[in-house]
N, C-alpha and C. Protein backbone atom coordinates (compact mmCIF):
# COMPACT_ATOMS: atom_id res chain seq x y z
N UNK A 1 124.62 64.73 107.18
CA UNK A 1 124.88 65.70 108.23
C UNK A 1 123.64 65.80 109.13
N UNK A 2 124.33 65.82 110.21
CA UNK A 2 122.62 65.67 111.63
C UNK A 2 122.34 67.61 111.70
N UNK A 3 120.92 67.88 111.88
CA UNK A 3 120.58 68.65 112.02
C UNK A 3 121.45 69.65 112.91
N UNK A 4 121.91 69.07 114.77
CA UNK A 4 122.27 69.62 115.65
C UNK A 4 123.89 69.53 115.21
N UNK A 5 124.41 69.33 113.94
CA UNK A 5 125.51 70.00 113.41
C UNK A 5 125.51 71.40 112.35
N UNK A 6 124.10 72.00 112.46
CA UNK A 6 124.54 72.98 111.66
C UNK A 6 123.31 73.91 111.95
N UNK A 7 122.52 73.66 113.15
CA UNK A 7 121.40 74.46 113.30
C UNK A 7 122.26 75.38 114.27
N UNK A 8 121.99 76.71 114.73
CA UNK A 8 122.81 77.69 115.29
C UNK A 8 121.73 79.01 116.44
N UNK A 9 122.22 79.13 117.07
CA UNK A 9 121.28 79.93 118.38
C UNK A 9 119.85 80.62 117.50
N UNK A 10 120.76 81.42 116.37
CA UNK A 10 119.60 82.18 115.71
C UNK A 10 118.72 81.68 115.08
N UNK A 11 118.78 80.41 114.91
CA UNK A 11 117.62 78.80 114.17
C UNK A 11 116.36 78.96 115.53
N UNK A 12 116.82 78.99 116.54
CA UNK A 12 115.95 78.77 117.57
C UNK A 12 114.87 79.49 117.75
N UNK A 13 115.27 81.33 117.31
CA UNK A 13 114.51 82.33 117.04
C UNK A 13 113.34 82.13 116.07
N UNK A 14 114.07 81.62 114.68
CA UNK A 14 113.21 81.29 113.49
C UNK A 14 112.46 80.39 113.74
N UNK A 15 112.30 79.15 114.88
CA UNK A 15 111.45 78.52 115.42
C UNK A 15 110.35 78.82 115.75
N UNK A 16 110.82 79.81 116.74
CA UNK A 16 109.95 80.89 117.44
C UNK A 16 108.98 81.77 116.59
N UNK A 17 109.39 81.89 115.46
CA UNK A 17 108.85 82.51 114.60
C UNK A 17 107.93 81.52 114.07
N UNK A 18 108.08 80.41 113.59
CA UNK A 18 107.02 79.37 112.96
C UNK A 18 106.30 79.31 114.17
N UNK A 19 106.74 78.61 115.19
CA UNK A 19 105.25 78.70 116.51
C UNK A 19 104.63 79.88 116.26
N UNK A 20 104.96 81.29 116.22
CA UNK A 20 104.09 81.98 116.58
C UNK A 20 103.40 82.04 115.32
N UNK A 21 103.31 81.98 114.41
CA UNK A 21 103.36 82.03 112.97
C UNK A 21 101.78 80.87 113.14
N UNK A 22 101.83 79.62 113.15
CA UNK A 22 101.06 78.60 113.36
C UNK A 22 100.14 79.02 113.93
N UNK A 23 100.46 79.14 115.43
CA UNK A 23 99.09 79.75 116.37
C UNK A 23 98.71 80.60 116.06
N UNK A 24 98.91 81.66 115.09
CA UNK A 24 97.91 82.88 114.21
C UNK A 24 97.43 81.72 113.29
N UNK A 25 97.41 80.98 112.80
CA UNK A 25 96.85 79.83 111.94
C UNK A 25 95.90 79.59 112.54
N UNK A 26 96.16 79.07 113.62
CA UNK A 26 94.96 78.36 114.43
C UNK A 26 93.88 79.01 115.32
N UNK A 27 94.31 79.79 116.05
CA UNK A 27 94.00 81.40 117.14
C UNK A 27 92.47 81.08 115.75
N UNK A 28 93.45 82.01 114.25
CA UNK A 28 92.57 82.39 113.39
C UNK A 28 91.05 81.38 112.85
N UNK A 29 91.74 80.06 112.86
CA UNK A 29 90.55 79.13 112.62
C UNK A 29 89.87 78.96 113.50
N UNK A 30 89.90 79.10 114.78
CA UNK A 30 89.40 79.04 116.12
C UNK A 30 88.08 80.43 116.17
N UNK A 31 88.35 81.47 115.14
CA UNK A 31 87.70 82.51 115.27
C UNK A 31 88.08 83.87 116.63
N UNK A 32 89.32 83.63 116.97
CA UNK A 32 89.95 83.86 117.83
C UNK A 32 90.89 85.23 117.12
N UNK A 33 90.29 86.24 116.65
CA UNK A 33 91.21 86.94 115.68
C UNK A 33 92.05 87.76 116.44
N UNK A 34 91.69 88.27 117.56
CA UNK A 34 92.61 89.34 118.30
C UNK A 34 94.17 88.37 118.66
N UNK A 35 93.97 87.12 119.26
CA UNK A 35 95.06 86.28 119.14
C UNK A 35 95.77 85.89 117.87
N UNK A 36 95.09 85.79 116.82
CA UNK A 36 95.95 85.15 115.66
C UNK A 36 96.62 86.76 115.06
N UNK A 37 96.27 87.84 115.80
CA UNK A 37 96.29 89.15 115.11
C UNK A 37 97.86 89.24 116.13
N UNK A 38 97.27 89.05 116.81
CA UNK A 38 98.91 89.52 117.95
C UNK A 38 100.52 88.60 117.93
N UNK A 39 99.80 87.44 117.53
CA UNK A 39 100.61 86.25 117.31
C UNK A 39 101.62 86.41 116.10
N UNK A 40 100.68 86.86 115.26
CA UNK A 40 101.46 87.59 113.64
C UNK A 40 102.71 88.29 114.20
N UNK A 41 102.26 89.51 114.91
CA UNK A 41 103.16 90.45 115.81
C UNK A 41 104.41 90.13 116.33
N UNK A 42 104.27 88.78 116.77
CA UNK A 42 105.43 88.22 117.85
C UNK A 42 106.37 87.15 116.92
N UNK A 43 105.62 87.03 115.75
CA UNK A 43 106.27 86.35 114.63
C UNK A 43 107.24 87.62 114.45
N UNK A 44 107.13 88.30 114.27
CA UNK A 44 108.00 89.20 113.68
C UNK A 44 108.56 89.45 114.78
N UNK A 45 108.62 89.80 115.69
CA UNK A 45 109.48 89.75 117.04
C UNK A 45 110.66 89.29 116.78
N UNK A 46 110.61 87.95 116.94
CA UNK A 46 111.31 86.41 116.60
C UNK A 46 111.86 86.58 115.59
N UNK A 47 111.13 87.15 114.09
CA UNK A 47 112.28 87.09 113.12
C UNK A 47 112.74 88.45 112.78
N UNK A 48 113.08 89.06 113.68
CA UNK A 48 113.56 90.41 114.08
C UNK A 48 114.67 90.25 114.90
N UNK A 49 114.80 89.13 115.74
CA UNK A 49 115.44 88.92 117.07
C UNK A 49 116.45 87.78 115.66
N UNK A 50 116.32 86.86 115.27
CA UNK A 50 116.93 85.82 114.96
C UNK A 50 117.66 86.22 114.06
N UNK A 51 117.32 87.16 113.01
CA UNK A 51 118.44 88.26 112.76
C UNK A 51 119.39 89.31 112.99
N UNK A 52 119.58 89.24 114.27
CA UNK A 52 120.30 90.37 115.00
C UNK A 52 121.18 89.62 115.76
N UNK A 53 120.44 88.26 116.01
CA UNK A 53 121.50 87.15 116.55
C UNK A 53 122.36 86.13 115.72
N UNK A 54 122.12 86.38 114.40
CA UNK A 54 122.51 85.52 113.49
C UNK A 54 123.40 86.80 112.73
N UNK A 55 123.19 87.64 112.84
CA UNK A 55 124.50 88.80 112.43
C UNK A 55 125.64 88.71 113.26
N UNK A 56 125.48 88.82 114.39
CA UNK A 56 126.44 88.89 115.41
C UNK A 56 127.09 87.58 115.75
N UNK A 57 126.50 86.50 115.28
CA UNK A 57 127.16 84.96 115.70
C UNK A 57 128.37 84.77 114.99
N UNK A 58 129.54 83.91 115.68
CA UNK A 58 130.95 83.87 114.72
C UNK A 58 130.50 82.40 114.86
N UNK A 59 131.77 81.99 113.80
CA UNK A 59 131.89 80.59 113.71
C UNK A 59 130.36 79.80 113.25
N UNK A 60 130.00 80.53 112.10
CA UNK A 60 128.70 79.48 111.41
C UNK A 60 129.50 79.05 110.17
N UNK A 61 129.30 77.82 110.03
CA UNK A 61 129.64 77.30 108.80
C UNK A 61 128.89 77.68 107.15
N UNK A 62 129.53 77.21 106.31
CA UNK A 62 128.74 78.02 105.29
C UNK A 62 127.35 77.34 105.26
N UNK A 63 126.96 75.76 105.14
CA UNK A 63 126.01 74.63 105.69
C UNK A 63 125.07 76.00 106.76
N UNK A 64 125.75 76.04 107.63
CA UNK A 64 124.87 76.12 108.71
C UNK A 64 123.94 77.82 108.03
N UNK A 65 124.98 78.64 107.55
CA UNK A 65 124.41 79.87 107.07
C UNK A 65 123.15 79.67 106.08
N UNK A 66 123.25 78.73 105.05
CA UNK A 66 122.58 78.39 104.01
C UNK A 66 121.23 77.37 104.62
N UNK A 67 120.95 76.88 105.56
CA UNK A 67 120.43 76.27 106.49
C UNK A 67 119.17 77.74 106.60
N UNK A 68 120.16 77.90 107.91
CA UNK A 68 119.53 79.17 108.62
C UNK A 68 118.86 80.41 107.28
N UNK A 69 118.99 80.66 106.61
CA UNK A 69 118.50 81.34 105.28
C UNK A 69 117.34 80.45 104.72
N UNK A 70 117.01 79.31 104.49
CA UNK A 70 116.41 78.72 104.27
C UNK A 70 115.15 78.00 105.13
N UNK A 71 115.38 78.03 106.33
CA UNK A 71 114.73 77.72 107.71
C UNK A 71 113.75 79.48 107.68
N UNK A 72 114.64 80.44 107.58
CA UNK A 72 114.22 81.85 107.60
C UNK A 72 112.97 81.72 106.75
N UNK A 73 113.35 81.64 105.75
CA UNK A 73 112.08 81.74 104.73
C UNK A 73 110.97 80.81 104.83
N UNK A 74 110.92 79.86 104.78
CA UNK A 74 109.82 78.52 105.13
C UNK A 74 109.22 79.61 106.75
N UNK A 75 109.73 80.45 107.69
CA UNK A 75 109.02 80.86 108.75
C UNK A 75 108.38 81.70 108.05
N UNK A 76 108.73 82.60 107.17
CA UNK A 76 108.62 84.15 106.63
C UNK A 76 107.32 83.67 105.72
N UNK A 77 107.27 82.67 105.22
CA UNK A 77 105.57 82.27 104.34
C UNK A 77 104.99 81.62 105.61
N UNK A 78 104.89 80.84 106.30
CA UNK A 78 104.24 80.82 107.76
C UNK A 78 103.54 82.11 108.14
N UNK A 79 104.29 82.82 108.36
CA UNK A 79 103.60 84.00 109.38
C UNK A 79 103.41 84.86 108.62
N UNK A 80 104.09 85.75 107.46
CA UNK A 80 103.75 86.88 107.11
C UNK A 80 102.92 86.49 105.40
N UNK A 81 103.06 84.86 105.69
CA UNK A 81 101.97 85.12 103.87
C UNK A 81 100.97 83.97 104.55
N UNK A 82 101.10 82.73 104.92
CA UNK A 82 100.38 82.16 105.07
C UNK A 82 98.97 82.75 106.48
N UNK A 83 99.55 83.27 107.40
CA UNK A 83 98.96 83.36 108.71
C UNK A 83 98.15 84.80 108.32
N UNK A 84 98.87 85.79 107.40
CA UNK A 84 97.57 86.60 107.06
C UNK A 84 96.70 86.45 106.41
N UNK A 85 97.01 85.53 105.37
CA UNK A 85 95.89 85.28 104.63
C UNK A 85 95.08 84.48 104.84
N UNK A 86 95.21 83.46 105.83
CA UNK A 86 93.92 82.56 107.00
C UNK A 86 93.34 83.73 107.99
N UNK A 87 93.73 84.47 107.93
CA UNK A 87 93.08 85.67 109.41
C UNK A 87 91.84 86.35 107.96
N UNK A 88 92.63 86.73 106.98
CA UNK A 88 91.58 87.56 105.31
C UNK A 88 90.43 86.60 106.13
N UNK A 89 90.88 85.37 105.45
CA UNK A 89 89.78 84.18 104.62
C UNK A 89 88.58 84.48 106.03
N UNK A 90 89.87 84.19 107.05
CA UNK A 90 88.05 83.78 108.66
C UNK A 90 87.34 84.71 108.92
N UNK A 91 88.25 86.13 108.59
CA UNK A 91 87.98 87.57 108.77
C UNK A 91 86.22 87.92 107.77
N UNK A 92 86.48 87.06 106.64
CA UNK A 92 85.31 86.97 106.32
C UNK A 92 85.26 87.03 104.21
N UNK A 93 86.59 86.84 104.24
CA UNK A 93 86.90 86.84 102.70
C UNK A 93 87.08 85.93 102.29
N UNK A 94 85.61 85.20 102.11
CA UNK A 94 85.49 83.65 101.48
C UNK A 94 84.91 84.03 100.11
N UNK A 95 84.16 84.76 99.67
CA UNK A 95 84.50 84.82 98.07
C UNK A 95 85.23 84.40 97.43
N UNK A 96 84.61 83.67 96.10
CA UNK A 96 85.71 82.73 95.24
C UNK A 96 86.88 83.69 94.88
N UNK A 97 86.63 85.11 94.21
CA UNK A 97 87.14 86.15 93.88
C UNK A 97 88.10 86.73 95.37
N UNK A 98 87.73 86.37 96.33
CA UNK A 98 89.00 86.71 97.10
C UNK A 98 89.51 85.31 97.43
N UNK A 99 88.98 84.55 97.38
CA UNK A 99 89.74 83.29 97.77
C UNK A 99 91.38 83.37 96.41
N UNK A 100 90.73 84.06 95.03
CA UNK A 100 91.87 83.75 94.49
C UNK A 100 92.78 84.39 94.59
N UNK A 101 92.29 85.57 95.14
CA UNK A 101 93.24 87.12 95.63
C UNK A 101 94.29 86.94 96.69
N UNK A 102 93.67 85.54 97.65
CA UNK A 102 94.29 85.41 98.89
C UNK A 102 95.29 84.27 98.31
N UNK A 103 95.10 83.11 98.00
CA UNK A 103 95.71 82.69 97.07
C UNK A 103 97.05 83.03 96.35
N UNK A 104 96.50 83.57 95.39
CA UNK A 104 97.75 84.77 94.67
C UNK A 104 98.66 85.53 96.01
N UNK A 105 97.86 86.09 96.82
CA UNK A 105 99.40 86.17 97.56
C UNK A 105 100.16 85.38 98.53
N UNK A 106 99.67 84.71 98.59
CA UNK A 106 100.27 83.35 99.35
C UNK A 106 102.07 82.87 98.15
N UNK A 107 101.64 83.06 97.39
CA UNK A 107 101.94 82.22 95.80
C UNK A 107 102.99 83.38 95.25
N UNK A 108 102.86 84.80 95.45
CA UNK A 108 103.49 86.47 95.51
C UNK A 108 104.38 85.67 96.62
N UNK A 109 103.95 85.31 97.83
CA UNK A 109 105.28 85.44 98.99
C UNK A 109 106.24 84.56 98.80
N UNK A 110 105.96 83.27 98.05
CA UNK A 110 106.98 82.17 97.94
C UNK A 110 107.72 82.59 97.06
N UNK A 111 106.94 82.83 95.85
CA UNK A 111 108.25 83.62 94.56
C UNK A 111 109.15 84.76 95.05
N UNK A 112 109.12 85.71 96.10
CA UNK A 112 109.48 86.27 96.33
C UNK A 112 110.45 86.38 97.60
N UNK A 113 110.29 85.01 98.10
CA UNK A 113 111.23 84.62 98.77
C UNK A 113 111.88 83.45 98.42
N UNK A 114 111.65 82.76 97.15
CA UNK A 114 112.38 82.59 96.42
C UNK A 114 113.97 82.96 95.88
N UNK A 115 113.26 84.14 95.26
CA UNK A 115 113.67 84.98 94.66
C UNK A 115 115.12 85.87 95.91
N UNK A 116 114.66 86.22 96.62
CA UNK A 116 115.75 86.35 97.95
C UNK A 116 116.82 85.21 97.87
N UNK A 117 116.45 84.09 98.03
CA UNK A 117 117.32 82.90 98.09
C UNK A 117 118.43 82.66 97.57
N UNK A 118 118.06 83.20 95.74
CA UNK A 118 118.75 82.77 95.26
C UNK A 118 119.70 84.33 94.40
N UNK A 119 118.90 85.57 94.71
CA UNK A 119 119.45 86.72 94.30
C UNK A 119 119.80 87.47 95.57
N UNK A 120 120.71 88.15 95.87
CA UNK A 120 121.29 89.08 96.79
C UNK A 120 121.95 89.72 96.60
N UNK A 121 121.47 91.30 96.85
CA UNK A 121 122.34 92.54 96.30
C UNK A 121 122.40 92.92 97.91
N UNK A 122 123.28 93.31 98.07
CA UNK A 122 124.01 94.12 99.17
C UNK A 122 123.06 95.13 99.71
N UNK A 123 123.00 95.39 101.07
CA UNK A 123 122.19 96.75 101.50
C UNK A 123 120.66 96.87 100.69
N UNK A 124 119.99 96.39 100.11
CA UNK A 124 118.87 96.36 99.16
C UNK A 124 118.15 94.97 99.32
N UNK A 125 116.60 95.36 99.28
CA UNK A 125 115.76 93.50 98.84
C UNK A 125 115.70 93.98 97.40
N UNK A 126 114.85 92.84 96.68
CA UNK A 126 114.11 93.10 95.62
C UNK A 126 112.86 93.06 95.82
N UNK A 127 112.24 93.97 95.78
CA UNK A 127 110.56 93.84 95.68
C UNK A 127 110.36 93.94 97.55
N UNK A 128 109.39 94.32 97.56
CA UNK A 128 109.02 94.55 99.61
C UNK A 128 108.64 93.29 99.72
N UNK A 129 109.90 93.04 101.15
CA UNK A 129 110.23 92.25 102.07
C UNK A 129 108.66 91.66 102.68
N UNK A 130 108.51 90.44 102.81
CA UNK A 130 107.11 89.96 102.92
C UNK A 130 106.66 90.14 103.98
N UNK A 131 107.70 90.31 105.15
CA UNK A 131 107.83 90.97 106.47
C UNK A 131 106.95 91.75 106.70
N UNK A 132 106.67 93.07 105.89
CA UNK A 132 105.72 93.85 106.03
C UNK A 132 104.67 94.05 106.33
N UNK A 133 103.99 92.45 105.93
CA UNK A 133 102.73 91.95 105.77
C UNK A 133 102.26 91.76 107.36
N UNK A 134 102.99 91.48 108.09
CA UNK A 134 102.67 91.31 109.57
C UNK A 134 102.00 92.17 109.77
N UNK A 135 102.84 93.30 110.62
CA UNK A 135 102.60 94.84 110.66
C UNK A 135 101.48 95.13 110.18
N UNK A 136 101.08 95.04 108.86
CA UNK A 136 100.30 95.66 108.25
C UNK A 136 98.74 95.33 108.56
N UNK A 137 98.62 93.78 108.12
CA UNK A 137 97.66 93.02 108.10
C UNK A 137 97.04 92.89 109.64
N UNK A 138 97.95 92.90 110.39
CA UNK A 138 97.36 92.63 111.87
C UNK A 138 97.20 94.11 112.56
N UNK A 139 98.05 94.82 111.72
CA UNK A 139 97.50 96.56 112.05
C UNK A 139 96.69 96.76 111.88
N UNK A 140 96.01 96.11 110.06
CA UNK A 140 94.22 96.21 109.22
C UNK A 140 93.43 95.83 110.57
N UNK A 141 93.80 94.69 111.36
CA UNK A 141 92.62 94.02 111.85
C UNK A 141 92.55 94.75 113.13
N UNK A 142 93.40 95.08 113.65
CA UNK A 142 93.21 95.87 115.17
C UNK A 142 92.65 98.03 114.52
N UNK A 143 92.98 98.46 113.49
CA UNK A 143 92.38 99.14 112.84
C UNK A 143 90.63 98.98 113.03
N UNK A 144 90.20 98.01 112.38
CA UNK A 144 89.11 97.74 111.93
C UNK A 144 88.08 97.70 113.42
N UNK A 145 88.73 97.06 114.23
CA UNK A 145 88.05 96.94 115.73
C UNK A 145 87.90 98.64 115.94
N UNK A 146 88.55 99.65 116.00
CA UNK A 146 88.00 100.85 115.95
C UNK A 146 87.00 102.12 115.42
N UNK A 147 87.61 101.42 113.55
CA UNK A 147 86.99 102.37 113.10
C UNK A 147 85.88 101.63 112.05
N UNK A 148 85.63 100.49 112.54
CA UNK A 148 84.44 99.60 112.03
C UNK A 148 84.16 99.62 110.31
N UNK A 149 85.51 99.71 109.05
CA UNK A 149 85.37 99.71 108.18
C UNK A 149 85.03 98.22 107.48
N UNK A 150 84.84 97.82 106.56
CA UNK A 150 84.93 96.42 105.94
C UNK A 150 85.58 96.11 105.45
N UNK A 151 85.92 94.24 105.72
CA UNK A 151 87.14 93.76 105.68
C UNK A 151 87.22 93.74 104.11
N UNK A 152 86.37 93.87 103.68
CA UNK A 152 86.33 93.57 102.06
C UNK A 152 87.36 94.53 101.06
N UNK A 153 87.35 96.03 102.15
CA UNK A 153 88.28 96.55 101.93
C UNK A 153 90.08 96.05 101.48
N UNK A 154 90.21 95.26 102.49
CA UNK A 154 91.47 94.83 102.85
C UNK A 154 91.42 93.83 101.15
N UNK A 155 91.26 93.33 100.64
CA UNK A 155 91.37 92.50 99.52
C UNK A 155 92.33 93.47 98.57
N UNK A 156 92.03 94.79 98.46
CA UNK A 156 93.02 95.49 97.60
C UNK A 156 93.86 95.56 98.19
N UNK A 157 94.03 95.39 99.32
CA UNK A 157 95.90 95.48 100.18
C UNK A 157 96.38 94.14 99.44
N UNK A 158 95.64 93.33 100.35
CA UNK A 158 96.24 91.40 99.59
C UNK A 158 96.75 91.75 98.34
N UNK A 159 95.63 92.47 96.99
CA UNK A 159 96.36 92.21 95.92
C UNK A 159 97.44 93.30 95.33
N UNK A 160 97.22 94.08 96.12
CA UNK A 160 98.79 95.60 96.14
C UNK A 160 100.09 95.05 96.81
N UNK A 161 99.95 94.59 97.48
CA UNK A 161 101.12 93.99 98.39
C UNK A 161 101.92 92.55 97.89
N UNK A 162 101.00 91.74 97.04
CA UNK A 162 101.43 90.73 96.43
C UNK A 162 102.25 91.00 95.05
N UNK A 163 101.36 92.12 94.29
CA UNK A 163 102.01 92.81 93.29
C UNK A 163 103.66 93.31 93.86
N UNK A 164 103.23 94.47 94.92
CA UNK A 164 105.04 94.73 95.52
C UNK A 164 105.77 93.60 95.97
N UNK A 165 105.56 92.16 96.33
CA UNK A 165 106.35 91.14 96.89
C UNK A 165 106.98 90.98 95.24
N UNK A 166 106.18 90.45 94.07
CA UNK A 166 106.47 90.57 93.08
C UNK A 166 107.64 91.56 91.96
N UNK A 167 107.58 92.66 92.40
CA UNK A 167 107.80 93.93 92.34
C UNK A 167 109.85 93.33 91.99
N UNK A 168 110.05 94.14 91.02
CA UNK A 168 111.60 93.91 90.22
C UNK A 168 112.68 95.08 91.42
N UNK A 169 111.22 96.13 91.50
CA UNK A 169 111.93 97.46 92.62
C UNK A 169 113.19 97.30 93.73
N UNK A 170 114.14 98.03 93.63
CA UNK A 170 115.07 97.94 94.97
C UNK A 170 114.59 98.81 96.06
N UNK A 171 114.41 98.27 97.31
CA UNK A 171 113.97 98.39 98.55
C UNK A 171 114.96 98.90 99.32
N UNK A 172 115.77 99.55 100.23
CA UNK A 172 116.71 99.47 100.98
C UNK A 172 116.43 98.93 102.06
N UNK A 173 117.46 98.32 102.46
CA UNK A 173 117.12 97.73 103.76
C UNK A 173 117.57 98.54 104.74
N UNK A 174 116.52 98.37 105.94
CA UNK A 174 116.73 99.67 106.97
C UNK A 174 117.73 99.07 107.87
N UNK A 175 117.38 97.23 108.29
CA UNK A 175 118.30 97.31 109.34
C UNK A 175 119.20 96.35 108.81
């Protein structure tokens, strides 16, 4: 089966989401943090948008649904596990001891979107949506430009938040 038989408008979004997702990768290695911080942001935009268009789309095949769910997630460790935890590391959390912290949640977001993949309860996630991590992490860093705390701080978020990706807990889903 060729790709452009089962990729669908709302695939295009989740695209959108890996670009922006990447260039917080790079923005971030560049030392460029206010960009890789905003970029996070617009990741979630995109996979905010690609779900609202992928609810409303008729005529997806089951292929194309199972596709698009799977395309979703490979964006969702991009931007909200991989792209924060390169912003930690440049941010200045190169310690072996956070390198493994950052690590571990990299490793929290895949099991846990995993875990989505292949479990689905109605109206509910299991464990907080990795999504969160955007928001949060690029909130820490535009935070920090104000109130001049240390990033070293942020390492107990990484490993609280990896624990909740982990997390057996039912979540409701808001939207």
């Amino acid at each position: 089966m060729k790709i452009k038989d089962i990729i669908k408008t709302a695939d295009f979004f989740t695209i959108g989401n890996i670009i922006f997702g990447l260039l917080s990768v790079f923005y971030a290695i560049n030392n460029q943090f206010e960009y890789a911080a905003i970029f996070i942001l617009i990741a979630m935009l995109f996979d905010f948008l690609d779900g609202k268009v992928a609810r409303v789309s008729k005529k997806i095949t089951p292929a194309g649904r199972h596709f698009g769910k799977e395309l979703d997630s490979l964006a969702d460790i991009i931007s909200f596990g991989v792209a924060p935890a390169v912003l930690g590391f440049t941010l200045g959390l190169q310690q072996w001891y956070s390198i493994i912290v950052l690590l571990f949640f990299v490793i929290a977001g895949v099991l846990r979107l995993s875990r989505f993949n292949v479990l689905e309860i109605p109206g509910y996630f299991v464990g907080v949506p990795i999504t969160i991590n955007g928001i949060l992490f690029a909130g820490l860093y535009f935070l920090s430009l104000y109130y001049q705390y240390d990033i070293k701080y942020n390492l107990v978020v990484y490993l609280f938040m990896s624990f909740a990706m982990l997390s057996a807990r039912k979540v409701k889903k808001l939207i």
